[in-house]
C-alpha atoms as a PDB file:
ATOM      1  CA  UNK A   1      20.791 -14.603  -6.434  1.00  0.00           C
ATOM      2  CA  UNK A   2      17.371 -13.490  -7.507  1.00  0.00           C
ATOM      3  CA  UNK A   3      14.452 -16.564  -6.899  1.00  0.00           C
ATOM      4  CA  UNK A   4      11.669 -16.477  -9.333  1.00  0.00           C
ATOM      5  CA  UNK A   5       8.951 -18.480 -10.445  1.00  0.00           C
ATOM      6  CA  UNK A   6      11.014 -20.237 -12.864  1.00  0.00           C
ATOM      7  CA  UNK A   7      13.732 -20.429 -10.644  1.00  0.00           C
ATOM      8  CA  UNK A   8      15.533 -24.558 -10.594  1.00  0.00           C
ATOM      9  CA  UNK A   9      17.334 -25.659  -7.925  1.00  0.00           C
ATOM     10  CA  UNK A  10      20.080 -26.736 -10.403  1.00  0.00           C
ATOM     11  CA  UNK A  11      20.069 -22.707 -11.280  1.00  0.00           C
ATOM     12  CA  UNK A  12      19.828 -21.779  -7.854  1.00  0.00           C
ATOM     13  CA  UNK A  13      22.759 -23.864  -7.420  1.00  0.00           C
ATOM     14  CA  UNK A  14      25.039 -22.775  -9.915  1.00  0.00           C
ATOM     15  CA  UNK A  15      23.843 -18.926  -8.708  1.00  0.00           C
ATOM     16  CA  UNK A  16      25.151 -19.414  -5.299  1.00  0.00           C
ATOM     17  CA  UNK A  17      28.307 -21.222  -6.528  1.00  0.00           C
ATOM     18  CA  UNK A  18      29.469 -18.068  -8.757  1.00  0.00           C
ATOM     19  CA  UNK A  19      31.725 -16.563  -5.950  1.00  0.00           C
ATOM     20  CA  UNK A  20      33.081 -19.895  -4.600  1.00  0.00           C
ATOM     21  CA  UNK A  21      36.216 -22.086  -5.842  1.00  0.00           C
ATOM     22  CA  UNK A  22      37.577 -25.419  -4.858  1.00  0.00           C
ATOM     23  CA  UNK A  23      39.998 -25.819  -1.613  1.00  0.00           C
ATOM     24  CA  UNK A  24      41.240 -28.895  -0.315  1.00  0.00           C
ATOM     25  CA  UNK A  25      39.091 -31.632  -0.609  1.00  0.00           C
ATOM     26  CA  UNK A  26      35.385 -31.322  -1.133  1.00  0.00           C
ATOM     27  CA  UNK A  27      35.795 -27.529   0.504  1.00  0.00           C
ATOM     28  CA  UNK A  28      34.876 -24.933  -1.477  1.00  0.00           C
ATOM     29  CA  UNK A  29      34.849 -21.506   0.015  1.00  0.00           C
ATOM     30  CA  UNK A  30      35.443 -17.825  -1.272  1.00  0.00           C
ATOM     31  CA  UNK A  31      38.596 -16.907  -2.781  1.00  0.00           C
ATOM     32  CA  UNK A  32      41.759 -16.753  -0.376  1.00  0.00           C
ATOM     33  CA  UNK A  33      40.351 -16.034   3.138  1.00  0.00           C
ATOM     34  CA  UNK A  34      37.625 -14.052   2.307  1.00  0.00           C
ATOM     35  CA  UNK A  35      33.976 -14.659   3.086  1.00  0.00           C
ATOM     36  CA  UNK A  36      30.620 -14.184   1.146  1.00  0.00           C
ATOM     37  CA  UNK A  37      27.272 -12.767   1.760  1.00  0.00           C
ATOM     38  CA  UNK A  38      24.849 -14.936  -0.483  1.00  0.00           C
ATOM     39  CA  UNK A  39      21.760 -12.609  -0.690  1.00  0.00           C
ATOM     40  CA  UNK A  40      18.873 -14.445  -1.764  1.00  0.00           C
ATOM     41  CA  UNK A  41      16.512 -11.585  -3.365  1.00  0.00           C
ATOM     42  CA  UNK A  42      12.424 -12.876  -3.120  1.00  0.00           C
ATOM     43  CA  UNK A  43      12.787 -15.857  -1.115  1.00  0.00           C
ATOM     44  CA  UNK A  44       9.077 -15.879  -1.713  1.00  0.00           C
ATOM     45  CA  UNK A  45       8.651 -16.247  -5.157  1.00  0.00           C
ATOM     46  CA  UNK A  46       9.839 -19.908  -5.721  1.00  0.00           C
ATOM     47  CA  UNK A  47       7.292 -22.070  -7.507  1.00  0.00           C
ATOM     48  CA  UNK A  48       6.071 -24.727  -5.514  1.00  0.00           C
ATOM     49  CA  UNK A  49       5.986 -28.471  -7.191  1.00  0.00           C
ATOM     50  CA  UNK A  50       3.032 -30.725  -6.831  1.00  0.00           C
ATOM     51  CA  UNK A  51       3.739 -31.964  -3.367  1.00  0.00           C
ATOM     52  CA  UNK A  52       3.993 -28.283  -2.150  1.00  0.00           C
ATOM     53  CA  UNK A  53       7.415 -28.592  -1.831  1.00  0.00           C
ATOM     54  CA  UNK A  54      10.050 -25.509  -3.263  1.00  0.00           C
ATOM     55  CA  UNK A  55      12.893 -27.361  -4.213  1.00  0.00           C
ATOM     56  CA  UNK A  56      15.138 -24.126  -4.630  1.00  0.00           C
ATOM     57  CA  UNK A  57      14.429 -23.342  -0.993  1.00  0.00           C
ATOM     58  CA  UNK A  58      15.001 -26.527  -0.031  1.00  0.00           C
ATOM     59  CA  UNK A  59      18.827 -26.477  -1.265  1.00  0.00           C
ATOM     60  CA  UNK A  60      19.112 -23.131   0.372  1.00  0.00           C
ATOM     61  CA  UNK A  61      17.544 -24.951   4.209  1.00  0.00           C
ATOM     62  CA  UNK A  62      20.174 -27.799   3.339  1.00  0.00           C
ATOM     63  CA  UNK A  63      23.099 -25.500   2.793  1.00  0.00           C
ATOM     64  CA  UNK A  64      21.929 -24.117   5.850  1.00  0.00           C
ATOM     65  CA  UNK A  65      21.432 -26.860   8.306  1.00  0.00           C
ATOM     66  CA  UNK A  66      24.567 -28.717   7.205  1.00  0.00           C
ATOM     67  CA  UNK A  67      27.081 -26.182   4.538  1.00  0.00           C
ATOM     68  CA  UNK A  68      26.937 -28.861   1.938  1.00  0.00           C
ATOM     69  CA  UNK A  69      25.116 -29.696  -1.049  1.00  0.00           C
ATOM     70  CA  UNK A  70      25.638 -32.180  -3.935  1.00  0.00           C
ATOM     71  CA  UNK A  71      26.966 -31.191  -7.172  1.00  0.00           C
ATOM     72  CA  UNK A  72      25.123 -33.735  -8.936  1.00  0.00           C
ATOM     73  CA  UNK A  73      27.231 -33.835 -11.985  1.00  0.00           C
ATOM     74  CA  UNK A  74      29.843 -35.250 -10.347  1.00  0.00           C
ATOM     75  CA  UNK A  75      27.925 -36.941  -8.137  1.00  0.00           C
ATOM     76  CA  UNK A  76      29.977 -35.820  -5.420  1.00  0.00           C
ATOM     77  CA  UNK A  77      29.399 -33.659  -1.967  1.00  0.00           C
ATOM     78  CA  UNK A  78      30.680 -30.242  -1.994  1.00  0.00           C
ATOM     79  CA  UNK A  79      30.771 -28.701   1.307  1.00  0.00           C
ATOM     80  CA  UNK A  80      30.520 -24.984   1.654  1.00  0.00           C
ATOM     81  CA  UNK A  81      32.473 -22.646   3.959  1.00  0.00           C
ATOM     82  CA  UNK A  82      32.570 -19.143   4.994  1.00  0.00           C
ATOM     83  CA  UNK A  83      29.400 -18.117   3.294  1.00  0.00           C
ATOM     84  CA  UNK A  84      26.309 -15.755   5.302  1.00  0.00           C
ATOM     85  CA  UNK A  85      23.052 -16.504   3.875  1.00  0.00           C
ATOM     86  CA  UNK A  86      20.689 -13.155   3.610  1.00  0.00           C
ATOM     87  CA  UNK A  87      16.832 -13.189   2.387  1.00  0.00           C
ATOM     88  CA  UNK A  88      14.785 -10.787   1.286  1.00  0.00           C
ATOM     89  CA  UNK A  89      11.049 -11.457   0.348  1.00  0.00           C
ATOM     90  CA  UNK A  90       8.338  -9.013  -0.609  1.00  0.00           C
ATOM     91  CA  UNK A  91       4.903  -9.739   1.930  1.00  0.00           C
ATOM     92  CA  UNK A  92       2.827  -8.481  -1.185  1.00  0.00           C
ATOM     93  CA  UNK A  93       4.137 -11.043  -3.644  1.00  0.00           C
ATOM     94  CA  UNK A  94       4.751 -15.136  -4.381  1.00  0.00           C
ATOM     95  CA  UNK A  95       3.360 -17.903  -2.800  1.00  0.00           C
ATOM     96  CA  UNK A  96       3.520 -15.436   0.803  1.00  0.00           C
ATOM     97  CA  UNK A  97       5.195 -18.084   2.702  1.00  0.00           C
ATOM     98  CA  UNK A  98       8.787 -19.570   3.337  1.00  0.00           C
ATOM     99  CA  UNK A  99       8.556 -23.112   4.422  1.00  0.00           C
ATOM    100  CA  UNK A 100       9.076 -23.178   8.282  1.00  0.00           C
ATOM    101  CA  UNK A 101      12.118 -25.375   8.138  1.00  0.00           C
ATOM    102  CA  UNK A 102      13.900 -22.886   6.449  1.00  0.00           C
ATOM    103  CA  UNK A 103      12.037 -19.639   8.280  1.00  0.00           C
ATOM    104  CA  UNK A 104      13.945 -20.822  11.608  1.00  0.00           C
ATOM    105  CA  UNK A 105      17.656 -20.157  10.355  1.00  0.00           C
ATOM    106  CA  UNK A 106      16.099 -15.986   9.845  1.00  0.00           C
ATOM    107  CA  UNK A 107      15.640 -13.271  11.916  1.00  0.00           C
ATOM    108  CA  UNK A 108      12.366 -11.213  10.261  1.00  0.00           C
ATOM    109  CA  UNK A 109      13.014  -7.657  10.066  1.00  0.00           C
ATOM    110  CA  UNK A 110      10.378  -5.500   8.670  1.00  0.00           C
ATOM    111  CA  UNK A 111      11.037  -1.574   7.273  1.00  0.00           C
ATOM    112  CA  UNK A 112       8.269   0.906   6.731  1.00  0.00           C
ATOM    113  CA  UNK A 113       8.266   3.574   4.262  1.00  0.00           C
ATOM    114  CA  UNK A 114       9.661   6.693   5.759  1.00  0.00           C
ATOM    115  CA  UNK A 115       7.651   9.641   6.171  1.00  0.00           C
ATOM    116  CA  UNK A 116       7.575  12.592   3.938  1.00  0.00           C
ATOM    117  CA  UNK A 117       9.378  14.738   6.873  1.00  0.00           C
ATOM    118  CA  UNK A 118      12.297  11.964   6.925  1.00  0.00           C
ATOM    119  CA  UNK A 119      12.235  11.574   3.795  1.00  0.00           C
ATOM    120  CA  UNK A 120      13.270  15.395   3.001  1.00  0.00           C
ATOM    121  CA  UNK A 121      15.290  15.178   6.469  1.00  0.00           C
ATOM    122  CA  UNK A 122      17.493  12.243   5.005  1.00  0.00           C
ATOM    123  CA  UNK A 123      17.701  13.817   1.476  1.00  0.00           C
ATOM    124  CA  UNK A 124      18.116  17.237   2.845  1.00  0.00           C
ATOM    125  CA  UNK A 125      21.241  16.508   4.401  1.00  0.00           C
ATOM    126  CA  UNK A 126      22.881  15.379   1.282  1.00  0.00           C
ATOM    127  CA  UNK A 127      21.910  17.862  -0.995  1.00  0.00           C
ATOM    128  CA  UNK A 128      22.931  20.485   1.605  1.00  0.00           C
ATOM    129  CA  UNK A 129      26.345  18.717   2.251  1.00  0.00           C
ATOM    130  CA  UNK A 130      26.700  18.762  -1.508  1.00  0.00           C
ATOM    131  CA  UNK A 131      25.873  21.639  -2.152  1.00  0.00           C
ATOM    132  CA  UNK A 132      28.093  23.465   0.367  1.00  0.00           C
ATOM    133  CA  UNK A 133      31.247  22.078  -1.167  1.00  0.00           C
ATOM    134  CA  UNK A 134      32.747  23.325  -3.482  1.00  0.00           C
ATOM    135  CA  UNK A 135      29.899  25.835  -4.489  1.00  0.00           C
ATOM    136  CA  UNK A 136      30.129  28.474  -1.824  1.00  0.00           C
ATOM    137  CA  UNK A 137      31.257  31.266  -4.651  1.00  0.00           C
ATOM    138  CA  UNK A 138      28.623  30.875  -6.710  1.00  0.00           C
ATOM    139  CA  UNK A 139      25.597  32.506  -7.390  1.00  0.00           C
ATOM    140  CA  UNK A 140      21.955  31.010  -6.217  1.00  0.00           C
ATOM    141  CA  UNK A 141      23.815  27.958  -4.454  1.00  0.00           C
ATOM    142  CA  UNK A 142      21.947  28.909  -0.770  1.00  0.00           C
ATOM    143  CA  UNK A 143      19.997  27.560   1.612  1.00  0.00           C
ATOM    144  CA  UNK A 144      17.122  28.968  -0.412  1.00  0.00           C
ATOM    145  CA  UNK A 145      18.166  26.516  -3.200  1.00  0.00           C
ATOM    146  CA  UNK A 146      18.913  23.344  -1.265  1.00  0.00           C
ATOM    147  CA  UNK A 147      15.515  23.602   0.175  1.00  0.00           C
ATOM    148  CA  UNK A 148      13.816  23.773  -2.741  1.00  0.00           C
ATOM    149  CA  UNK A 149      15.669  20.843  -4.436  1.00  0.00           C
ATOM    150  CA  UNK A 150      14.881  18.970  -1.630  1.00  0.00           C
ATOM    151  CA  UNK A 151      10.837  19.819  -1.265  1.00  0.00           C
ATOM    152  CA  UNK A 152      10.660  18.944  -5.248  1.00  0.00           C
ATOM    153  CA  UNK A 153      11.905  15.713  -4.934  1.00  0.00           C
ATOM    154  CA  UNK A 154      10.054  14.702  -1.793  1.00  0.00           C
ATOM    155  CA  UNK A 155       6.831  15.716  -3.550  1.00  0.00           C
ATOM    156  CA  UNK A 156       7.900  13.923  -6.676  1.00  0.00           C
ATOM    157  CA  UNK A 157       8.765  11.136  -4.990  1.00  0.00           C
ATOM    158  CA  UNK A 158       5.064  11.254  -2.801  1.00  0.00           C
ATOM    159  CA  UNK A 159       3.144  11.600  -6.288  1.00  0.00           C
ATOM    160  CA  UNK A 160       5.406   8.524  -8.231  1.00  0.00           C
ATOM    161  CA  UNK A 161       4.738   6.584  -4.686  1.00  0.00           C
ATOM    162  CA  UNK A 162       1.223   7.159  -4.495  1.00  0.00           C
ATOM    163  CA  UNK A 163       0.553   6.530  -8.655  1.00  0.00           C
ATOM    164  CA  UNK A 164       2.260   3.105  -7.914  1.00  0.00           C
ATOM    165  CA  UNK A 165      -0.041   2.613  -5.247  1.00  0.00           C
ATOM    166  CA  UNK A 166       2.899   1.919  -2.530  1.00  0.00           C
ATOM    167  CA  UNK A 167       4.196   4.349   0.446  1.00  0.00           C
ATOM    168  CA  UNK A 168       2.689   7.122   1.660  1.00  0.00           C
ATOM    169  CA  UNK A 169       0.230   8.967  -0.419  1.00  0.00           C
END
């Protein structure tokens, strides 16, 4: 589910309730035995109410801290099983912080922008394993060609990067 400035915690609610359906009880869990990954796309940009307080976030800490949450037009407790919460949050966008209460149930990862070099590397590989199948009889479809595929695209991709004013320029 994608968090945005507008973002309820009734609509976060129903979001992360798409993929679930009622067991026994008050259970409610992924079809059959299956689980589900939740991913919570910028965590950071939930709008915070007067009191400072994100109440989107704050349904996402409770599921957390005790797999349940109310459905509140029922007014009855619905408690959540075999679901793996993931967050993602952009540093350069939002209100640049996730309330500490909810922080703790995350591990922070951070990834850079690759370099040019492993950018081509990376990309190189596919276009050469691509390339190699199935076109070995034909004409122009070399080494030669791979390489330049792959040294267009890397500098496209450095110019679009560096007009948008992210990556490596």
């Amino acid at each position: 589910c994608r968090v945005g400035w507008g973002t309820t915690s009734e609509g976060m609610q129903r979001m992360m309730e798409r993929g679930l359906e009622k067991k026994a009880g008050k259970n409610y869990s992924p079809s059959g035995d299956s689980k589900m990954v939740i991913c919570v796309d910028d965590i950071s940009l939930a709008a915070a109410d007067p009191h400072g307080v994100q109440p989107p976030l704050e349904l996402l800490r409770q599921a957390l801290d005790v797999s349940q949450w109310y459905d509140t037009t029922h007014l009855s407790l619905k408690l959540i099983t075999n679901v793996t919460y993931l967050a993602c949050l952009n540093p350069s966008a939002g209100s640049f912080g996730v309330p500490p209460r909810l922080q703790r149930h995350f591990t922070a990862h951070a990834v850079d922008t690759p370099s040019s070099e492993a950018i081509g590397s990376i990309f190189g590989a596919y276009v050469k394993g691509h390339l190699t199948t199935g076109f070995e009889s034909l004409p122009g479809f070399d080494d030669g060609f791979s390489s330049k595929v792959v040294q267009s695209s890397v500098e496209l991709h450095r110019k679009v990067t560096s007009t948008l004013g992210r990556g490596e320029a």
